[in-house]
PDB file of N, CA and C in Angstrom:
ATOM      1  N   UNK A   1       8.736  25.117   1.566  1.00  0.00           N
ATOM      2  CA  UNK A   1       8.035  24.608   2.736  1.00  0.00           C
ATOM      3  C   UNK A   1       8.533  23.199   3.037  1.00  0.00           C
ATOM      4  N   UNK A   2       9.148  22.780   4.588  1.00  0.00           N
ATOM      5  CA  UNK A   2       9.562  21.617   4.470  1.00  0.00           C
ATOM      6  C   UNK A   2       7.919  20.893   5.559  1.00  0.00           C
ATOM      7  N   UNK A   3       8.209  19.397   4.847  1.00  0.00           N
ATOM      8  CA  UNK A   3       7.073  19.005   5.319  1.00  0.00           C
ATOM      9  C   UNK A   3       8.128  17.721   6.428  1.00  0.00           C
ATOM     10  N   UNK A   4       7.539  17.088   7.346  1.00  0.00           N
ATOM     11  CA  UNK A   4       8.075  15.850   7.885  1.00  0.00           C
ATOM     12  C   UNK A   4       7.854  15.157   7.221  1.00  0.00           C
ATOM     13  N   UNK A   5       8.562  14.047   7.420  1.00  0.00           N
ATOM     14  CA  UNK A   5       8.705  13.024   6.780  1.00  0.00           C
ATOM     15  C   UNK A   5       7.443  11.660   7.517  1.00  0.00           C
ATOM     16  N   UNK A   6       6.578  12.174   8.720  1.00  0.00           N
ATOM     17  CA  UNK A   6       5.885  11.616   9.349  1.00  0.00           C
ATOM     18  C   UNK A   6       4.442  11.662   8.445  1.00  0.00           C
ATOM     19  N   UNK A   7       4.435  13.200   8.365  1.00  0.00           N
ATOM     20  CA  UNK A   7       2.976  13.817   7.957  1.00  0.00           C
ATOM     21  C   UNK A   7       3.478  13.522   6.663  1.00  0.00           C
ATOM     22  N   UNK A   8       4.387  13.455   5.863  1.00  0.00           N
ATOM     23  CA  UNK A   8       4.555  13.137   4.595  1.00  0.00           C
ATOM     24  C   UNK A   8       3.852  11.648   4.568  1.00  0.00           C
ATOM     25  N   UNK A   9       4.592  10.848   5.042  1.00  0.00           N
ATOM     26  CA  UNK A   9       4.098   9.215   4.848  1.00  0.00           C
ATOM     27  C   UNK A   9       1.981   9.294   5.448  1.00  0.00           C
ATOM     28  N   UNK A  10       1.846   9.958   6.430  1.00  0.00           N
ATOM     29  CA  UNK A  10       0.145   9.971   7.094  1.00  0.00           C
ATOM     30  C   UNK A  10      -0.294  10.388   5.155  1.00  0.00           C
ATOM     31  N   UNK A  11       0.050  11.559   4.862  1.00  0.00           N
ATOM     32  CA  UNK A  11      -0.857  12.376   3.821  1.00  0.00           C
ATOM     33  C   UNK A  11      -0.327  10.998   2.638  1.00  0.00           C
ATOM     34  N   UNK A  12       0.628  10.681   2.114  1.00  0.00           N
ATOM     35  CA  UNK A  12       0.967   9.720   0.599  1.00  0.00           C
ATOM     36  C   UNK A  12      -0.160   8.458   1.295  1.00  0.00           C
ATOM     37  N   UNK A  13      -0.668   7.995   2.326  1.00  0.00           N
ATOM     38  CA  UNK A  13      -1.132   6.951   3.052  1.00  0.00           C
ATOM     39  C   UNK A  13      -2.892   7.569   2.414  1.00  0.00           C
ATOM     40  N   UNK A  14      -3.189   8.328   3.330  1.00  0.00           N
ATOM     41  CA  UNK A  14      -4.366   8.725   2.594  1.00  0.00           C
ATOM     42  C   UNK A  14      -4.859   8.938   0.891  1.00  0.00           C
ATOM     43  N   UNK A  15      -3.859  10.070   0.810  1.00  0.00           N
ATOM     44  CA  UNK A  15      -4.347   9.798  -0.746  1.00  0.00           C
ATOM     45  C   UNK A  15      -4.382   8.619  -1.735  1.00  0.00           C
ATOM     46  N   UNK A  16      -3.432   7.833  -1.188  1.00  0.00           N
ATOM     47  CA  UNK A  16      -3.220   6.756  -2.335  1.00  0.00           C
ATOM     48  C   UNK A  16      -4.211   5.466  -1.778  1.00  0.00           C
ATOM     49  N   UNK A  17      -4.765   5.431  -1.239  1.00  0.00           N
ATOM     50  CA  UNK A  17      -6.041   5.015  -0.520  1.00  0.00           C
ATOM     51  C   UNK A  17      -7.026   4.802  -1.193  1.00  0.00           C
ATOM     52  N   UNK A  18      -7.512   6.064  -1.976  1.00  0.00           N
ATOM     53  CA  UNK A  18      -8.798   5.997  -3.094  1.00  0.00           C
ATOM     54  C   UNK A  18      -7.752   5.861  -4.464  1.00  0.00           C
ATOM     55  N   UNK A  19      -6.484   6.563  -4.429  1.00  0.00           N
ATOM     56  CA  UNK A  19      -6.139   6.306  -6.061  1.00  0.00           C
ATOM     57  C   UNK A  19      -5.471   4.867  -6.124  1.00  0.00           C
ATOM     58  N   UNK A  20      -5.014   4.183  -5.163  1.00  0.00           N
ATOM     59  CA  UNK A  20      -5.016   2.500  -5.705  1.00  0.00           C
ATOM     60  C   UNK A  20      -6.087   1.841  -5.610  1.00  0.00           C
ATOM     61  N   UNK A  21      -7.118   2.152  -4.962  1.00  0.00           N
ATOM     62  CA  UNK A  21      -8.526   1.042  -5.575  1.00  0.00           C
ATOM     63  C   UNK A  21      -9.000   1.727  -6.310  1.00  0.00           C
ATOM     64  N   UNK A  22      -8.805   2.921  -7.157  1.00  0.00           N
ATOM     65  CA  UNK A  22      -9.610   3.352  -8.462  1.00  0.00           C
ATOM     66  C   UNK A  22      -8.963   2.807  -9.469  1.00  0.00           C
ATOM     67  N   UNK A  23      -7.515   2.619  -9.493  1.00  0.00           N
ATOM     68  CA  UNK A  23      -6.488   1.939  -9.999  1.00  0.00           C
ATOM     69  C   UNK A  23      -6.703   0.141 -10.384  1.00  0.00           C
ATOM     70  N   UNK A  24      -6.719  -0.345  -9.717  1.00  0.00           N
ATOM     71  CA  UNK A  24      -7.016  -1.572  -9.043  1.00  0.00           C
ATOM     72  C   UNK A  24      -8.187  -2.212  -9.031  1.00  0.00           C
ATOM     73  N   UNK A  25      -9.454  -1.635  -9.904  1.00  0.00           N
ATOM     74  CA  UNK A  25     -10.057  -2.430  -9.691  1.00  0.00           C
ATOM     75  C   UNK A  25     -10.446  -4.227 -10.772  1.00  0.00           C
ATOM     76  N   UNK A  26     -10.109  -4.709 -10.004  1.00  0.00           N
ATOM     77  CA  UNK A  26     -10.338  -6.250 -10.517  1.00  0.00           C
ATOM     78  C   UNK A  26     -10.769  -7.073  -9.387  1.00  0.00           C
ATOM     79  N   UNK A  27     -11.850  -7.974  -9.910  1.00  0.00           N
ATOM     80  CA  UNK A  27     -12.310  -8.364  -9.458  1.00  0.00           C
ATOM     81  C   UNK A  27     -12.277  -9.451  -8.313  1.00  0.00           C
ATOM     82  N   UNK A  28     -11.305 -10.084  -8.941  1.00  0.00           N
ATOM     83  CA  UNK A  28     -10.371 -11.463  -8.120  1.00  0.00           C
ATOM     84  C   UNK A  28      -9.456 -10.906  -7.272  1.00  0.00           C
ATOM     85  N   UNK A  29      -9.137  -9.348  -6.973  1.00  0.00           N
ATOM     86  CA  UNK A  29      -8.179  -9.057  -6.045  1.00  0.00           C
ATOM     87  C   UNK A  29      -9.419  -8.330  -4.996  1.00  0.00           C
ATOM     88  N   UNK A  30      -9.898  -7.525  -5.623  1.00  0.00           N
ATOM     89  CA  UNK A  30     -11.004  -7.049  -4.688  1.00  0.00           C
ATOM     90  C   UNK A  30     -10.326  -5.608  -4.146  1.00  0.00           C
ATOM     91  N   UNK A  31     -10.544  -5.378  -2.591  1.00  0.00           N
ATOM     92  CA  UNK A  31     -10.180  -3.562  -2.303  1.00  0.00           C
ATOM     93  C   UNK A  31      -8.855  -4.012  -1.587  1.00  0.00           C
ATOM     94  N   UNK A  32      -8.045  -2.736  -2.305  1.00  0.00           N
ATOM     95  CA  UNK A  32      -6.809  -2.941  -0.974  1.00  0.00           C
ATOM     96  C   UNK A  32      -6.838  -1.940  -0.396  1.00  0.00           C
ATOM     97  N   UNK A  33      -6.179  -2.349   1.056  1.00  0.00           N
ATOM     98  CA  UNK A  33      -6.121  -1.707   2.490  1.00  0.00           C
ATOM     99  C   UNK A  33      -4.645  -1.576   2.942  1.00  0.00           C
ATOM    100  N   UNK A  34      -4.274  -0.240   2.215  1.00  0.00           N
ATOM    101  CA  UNK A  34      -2.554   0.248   2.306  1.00  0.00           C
ATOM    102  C   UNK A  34      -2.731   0.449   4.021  1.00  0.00           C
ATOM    103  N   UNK A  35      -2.270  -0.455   5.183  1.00  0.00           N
ATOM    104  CA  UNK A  35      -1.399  -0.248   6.179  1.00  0.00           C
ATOM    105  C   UNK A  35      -0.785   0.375   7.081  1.00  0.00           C
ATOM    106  N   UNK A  36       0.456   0.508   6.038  1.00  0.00           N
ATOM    107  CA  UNK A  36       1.494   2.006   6.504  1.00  0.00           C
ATOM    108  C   UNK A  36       1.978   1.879   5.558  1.00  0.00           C
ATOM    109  N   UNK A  37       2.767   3.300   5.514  1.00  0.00           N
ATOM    110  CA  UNK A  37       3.509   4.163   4.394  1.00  0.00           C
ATOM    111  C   UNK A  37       4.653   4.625   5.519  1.00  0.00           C
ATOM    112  N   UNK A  38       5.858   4.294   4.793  1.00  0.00           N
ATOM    113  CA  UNK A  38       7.377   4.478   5.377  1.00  0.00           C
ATOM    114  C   UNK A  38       8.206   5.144   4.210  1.00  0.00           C
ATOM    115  N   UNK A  39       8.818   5.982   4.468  1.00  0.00           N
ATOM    116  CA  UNK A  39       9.068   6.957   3.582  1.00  0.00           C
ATOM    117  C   UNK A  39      10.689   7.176   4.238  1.00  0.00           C
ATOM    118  N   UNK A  40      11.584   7.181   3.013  1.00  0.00           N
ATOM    119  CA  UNK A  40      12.880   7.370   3.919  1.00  0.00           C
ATOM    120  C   UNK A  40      13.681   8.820   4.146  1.00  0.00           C
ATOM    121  N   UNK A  41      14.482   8.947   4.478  1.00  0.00           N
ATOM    122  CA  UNK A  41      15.017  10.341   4.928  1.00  0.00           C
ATOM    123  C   UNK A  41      14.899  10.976   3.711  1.00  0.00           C
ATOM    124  N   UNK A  42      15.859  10.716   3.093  1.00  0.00           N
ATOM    125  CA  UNK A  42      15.845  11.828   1.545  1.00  0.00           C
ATOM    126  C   UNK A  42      14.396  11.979   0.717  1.00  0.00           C
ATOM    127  N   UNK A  43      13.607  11.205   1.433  1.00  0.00           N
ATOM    128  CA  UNK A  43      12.266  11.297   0.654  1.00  0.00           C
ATOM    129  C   UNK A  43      12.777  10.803  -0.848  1.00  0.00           C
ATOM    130  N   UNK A  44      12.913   9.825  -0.971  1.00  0.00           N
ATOM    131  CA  UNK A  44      13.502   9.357  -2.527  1.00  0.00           C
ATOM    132  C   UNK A  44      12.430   8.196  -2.866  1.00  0.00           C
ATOM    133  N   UNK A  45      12.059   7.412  -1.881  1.00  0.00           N
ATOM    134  CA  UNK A  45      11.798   6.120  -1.711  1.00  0.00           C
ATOM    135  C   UNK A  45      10.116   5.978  -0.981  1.00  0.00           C
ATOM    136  N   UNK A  46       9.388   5.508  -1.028  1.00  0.00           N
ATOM    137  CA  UNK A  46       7.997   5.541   0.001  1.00  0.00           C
ATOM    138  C   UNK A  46       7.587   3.530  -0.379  1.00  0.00           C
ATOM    139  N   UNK A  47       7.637   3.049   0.811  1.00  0.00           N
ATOM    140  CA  UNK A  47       6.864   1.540   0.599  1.00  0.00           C
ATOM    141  C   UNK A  47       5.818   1.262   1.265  1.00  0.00           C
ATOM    142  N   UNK A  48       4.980   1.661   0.788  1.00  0.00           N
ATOM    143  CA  UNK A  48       3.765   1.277   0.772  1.00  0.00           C
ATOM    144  C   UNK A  48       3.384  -0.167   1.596  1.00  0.00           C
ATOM    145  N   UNK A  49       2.773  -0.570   2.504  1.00  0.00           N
ATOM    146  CA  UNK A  49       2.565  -1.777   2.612  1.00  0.00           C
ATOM    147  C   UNK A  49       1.039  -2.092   2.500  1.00  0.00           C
ATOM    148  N   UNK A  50       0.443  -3.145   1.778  1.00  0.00           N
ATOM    149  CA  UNK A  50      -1.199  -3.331   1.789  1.00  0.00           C
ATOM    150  C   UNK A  50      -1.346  -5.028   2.284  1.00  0.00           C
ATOM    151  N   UNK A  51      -2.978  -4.982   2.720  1.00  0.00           N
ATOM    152  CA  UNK A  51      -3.433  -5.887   2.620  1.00  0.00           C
ATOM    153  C   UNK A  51      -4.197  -6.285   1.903  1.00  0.00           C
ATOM    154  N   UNK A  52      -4.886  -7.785   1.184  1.00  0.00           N
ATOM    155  CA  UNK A  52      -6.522  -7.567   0.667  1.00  0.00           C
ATOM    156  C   UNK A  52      -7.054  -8.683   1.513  1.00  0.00           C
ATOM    157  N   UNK A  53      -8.287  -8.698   1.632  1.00  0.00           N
ATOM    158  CA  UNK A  53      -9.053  -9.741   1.881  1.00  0.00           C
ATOM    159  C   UNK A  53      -8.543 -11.224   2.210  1.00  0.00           C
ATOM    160  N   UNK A  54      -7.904 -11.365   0.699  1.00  0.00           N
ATOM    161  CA  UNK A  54      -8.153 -12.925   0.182  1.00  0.00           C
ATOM    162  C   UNK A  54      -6.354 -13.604   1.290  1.00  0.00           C
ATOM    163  N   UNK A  55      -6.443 -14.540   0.989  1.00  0.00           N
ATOM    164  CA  UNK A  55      -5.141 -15.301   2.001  1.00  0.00           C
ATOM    165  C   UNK A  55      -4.526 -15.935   0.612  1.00  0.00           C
ATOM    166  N   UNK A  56      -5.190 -16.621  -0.798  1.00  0.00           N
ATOM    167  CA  UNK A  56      -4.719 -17.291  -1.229  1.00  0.00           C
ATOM    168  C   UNK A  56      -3.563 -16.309  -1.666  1.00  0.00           C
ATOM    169  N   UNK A  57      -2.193 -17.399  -1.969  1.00  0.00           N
ATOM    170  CA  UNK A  57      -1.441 -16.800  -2.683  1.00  0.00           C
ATOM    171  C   UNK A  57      -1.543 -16.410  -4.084  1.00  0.00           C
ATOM    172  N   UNK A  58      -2.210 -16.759  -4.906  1.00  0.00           N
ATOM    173  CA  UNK A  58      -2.548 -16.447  -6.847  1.00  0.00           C
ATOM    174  C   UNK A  58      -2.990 -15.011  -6.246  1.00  0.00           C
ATOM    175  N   UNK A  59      -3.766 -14.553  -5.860  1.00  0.00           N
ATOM    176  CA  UNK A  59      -4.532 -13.541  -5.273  1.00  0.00           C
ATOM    177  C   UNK A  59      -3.612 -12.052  -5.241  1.00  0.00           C
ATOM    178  N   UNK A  60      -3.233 -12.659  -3.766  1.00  0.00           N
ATOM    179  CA  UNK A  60      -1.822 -11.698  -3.744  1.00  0.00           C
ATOM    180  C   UNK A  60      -0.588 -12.036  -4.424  1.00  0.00           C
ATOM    181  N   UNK A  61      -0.317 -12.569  -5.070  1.00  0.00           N
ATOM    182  CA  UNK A  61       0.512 -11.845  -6.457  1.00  0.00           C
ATOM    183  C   UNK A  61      -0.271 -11.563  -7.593  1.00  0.00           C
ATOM    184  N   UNK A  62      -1.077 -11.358  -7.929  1.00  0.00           N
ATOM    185  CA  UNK A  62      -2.086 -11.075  -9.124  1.00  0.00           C
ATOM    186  C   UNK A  62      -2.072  -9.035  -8.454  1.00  0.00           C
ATOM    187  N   UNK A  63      -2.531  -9.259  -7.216  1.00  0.00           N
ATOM    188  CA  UNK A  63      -2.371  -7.644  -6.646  1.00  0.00           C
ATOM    189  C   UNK A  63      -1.246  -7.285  -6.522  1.00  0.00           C
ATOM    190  N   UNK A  64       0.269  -7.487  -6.110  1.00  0.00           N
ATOM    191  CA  UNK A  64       1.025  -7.412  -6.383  1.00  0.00           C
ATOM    192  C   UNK A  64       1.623  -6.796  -8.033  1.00  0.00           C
ATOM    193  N   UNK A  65       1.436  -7.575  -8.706  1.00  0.00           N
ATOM    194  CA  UNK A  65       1.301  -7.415 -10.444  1.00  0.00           C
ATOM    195  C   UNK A  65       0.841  -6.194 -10.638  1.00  0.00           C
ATOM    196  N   UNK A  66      -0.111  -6.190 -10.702  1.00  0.00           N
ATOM    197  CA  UNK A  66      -1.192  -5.377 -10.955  1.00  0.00           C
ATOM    198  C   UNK A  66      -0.642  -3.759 -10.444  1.00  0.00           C
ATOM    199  N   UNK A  67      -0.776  -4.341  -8.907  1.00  0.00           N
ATOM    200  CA  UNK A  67       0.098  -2.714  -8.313  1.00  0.00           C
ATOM    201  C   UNK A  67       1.645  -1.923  -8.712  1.00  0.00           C
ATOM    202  N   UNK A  68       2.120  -3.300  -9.357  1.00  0.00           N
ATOM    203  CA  UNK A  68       3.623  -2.865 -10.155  1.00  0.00           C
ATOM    204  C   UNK A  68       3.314  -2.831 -11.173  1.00  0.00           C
ATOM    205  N   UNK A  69       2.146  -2.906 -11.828  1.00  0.00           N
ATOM    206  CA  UNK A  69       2.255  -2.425 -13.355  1.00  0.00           C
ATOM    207  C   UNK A  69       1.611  -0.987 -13.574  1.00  0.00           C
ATOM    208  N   UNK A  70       0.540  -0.193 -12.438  1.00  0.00           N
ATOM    209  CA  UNK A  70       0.229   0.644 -12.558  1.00  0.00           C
ATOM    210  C   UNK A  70       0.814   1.516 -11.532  1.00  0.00           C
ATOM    211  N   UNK A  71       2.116   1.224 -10.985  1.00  0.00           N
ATOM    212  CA  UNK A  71       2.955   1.979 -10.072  1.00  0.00           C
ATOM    213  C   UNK A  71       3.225   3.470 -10.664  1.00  0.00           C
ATOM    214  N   UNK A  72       3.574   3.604 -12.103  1.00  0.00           N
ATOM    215  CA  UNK A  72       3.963   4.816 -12.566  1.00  0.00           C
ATOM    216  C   UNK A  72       2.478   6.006 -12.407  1.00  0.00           C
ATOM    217  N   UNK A  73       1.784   4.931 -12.846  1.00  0.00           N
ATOM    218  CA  UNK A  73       0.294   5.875 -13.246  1.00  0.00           C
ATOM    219  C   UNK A  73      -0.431   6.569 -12.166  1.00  0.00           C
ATOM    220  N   UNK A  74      -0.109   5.295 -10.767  1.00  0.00           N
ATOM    221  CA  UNK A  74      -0.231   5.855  -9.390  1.00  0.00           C
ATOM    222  C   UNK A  74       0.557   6.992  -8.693  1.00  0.00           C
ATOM    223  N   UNK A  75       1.593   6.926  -8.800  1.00  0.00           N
ATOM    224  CA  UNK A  75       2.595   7.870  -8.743  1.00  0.00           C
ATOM    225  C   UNK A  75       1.829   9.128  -9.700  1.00  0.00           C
ATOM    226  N   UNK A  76       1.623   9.054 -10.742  1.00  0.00           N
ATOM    227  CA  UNK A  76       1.293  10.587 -11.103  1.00  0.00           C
ATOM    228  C   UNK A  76       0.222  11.063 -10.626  1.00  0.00           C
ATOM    229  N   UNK A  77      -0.553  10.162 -10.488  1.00  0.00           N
ATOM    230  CA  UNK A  77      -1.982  10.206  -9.537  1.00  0.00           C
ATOM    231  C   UNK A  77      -1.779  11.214  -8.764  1.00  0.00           C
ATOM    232  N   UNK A  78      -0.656  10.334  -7.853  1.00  0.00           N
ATOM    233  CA  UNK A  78      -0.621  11.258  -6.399  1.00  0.00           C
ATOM    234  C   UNK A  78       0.165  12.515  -6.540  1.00  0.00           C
ATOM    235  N   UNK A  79       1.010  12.861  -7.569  1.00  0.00           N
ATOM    236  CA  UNK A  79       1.505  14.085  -7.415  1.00  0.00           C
ATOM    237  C   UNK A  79       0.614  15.186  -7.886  1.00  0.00           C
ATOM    238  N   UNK A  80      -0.167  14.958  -8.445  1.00  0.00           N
ATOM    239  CA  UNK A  80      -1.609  15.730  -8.882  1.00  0.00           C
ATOM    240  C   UNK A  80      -2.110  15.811  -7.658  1.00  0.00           C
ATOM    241  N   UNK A  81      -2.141  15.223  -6.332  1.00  0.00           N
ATOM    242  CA  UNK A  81      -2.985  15.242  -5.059  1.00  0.00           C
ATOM    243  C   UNK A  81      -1.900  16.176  -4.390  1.00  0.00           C
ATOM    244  N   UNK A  82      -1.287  16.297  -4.439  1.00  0.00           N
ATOM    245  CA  UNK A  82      -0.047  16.523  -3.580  1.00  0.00           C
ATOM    246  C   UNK A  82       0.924  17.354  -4.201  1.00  0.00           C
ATOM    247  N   UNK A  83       0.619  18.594  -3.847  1.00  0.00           N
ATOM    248  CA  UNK A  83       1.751  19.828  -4.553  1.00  0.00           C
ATOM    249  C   UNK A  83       2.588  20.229  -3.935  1.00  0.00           C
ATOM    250  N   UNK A  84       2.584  20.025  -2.600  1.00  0.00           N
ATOM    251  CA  UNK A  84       3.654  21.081  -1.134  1.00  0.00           C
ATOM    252  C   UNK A  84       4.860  20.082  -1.521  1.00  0.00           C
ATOM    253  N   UNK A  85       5.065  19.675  -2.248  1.00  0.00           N
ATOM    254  CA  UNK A  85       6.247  18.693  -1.859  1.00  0.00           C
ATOM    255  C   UNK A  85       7.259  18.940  -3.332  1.00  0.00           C
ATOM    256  N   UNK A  86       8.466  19.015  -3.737  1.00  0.00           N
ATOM    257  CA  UNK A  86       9.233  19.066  -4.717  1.00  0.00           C
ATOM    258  C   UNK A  86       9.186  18.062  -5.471  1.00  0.00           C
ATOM    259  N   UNK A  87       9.435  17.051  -4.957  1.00  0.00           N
ATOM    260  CA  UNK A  87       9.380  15.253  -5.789  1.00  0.00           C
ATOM    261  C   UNK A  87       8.792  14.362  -4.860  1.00  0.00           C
ATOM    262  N   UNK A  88       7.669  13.572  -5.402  1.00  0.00           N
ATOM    263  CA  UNK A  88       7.235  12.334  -5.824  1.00  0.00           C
ATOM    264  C   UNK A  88       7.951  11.627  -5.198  1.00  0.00           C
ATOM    265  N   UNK A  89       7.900  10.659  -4.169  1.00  0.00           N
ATOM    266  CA  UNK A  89       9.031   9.947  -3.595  1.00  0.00           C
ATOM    267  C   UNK A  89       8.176   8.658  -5.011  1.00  0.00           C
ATOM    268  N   UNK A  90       9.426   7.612  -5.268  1.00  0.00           N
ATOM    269  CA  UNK A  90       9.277   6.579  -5.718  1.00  0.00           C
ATOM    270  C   UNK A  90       8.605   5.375  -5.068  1.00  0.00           C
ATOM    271  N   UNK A  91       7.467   4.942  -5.565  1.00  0.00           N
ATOM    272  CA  UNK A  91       6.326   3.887  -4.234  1.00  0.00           C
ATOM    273  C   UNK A  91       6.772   2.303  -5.070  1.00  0.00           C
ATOM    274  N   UNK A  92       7.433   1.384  -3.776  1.00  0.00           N
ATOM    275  CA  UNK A  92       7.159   0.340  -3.382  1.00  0.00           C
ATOM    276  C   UNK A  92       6.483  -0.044  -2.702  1.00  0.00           C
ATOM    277  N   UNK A  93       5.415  -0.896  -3.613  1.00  0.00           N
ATOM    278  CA  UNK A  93       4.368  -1.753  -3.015  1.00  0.00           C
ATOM    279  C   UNK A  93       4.803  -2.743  -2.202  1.00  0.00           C
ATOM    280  N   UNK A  94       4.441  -3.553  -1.154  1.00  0.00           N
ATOM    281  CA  UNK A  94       5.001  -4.710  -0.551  1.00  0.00           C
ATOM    282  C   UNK A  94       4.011  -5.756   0.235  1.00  0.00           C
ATOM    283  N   UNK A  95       3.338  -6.799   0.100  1.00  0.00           N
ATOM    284  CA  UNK A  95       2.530  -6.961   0.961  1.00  0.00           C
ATOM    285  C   UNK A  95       2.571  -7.173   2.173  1.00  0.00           C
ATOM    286  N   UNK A  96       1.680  -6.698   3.504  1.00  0.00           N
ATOM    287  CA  UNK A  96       1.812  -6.953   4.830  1.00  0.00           C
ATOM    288  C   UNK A  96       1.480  -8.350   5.239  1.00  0.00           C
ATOM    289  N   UNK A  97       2.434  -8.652   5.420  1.00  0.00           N
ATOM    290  CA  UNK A  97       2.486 -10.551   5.834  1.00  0.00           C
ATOM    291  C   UNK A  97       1.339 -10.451   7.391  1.00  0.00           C
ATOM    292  N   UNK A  98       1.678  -9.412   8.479  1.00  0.00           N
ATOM    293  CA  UNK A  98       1.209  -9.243   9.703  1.00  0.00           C
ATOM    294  C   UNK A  98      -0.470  -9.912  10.125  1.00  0.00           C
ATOM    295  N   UNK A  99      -1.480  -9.241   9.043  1.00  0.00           N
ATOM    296  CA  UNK A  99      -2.673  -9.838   9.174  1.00  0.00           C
ATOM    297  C   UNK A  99      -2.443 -11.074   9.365  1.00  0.00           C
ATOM    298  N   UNK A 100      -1.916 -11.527   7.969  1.00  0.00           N
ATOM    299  CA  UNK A 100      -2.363 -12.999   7.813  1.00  0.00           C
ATOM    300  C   UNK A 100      -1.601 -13.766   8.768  1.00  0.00           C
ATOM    301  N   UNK A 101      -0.663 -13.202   9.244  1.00  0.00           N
ATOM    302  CA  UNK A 101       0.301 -14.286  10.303  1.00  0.00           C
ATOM    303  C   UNK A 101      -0.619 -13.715  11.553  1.00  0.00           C
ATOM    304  N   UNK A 102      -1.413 -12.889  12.053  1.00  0.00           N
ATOM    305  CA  UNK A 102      -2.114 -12.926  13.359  1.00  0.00           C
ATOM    306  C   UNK A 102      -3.423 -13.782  12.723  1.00  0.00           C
ATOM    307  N   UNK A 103      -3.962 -13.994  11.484  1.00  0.00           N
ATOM    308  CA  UNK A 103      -5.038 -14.724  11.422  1.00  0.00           C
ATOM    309  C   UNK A 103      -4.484 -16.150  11.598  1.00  0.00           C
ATOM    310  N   UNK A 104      -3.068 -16.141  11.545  1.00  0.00           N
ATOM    311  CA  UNK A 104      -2.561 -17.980  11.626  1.00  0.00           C
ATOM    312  C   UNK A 104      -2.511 -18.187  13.086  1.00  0.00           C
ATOM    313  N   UNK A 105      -2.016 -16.843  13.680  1.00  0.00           N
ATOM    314  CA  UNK A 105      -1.605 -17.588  15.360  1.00  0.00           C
ATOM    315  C   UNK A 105      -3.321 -17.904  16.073  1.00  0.00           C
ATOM    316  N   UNK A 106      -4.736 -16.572  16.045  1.00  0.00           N
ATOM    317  CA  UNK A 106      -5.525 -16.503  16.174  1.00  0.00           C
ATOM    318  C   UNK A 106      -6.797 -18.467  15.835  1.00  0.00           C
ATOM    319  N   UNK A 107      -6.514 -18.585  14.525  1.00  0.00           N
ATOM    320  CA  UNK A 107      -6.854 -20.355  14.177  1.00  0.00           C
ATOM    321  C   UNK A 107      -6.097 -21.151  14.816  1.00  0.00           C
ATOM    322  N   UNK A 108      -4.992 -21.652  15.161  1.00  0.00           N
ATOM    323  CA  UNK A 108      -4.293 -21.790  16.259  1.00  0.00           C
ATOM    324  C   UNK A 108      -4.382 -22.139  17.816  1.00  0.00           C
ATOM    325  N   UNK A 109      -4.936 -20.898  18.126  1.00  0.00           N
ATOM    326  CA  UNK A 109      -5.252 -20.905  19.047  1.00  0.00           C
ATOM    327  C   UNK A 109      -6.556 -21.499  19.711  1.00  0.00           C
ATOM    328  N   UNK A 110      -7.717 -21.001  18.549  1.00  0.00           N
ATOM    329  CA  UNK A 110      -8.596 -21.743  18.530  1.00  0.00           C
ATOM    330  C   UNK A 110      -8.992 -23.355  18.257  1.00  0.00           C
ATOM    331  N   UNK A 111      -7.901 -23.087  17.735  1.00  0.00           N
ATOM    332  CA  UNK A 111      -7.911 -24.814  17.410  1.00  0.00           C
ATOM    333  C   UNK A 111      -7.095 -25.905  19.210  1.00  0.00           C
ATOM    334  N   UNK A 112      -6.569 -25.034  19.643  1.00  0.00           N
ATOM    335  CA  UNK A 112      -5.920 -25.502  21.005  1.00  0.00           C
ATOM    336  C   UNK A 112      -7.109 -25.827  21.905  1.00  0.00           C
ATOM    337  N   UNK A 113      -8.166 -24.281  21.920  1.00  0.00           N
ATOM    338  CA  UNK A 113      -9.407 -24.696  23.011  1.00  0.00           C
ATOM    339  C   UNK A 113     -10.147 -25.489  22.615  1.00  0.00           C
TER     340      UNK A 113
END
């Protein structure tokens, strides 16, 4: 069964949704909010992008850490969720800079009026 590579990245997006904050939980990082999921042609590769809450930087690299140290465990997670598929694409975590750079232009702005 071939799946897209669209509905592939929507479905690895959902599931890994509840299995990185079951993963993840600590306290000083709090919940993360995976983004998008980009997944490349050969399906070899999937990067994940998240946000959390917090802006400080210790924060997000502590989640960062954290998400690369339980990358393998997540990964098996999800292939237990997910059977239609032959292989497991390999997940890079990455954080989404986007929030926090619209929360910079947004203060900014406010700070202009």
């Amino acid at each position: 069964m071939s799946i897209s590579i669209e509905r592939l990245a929507s479905l690895i997006q959902r599931e890994l949704a509840n299995i990185v904050n079951e993963e993840v939980k600590n306290s000083q990082v709090g919940y993360v909010n995976l983004t998008e999921v980009k997944v490349t042609k050969d399906l070899s590769y999937a990067s994940i992008f998240y946000t959390i809450l917090s802006d400080e930087e210790e924060v997000i690299q502590k989640a960062q850490q954290i998400l690369e140290k339980n990358t393998s465990k997540i990964r098996k997670r999800l292939a237990e969720k997910i059977r239609n598929i032959r292989k497991i694409p390999e997940l890079l975590f990455k954080y989404d800079e986007a929030l926090a750079y619209g929360n910079h232009i947004d203060q900014l702005l406010k700070t202009i009026k």
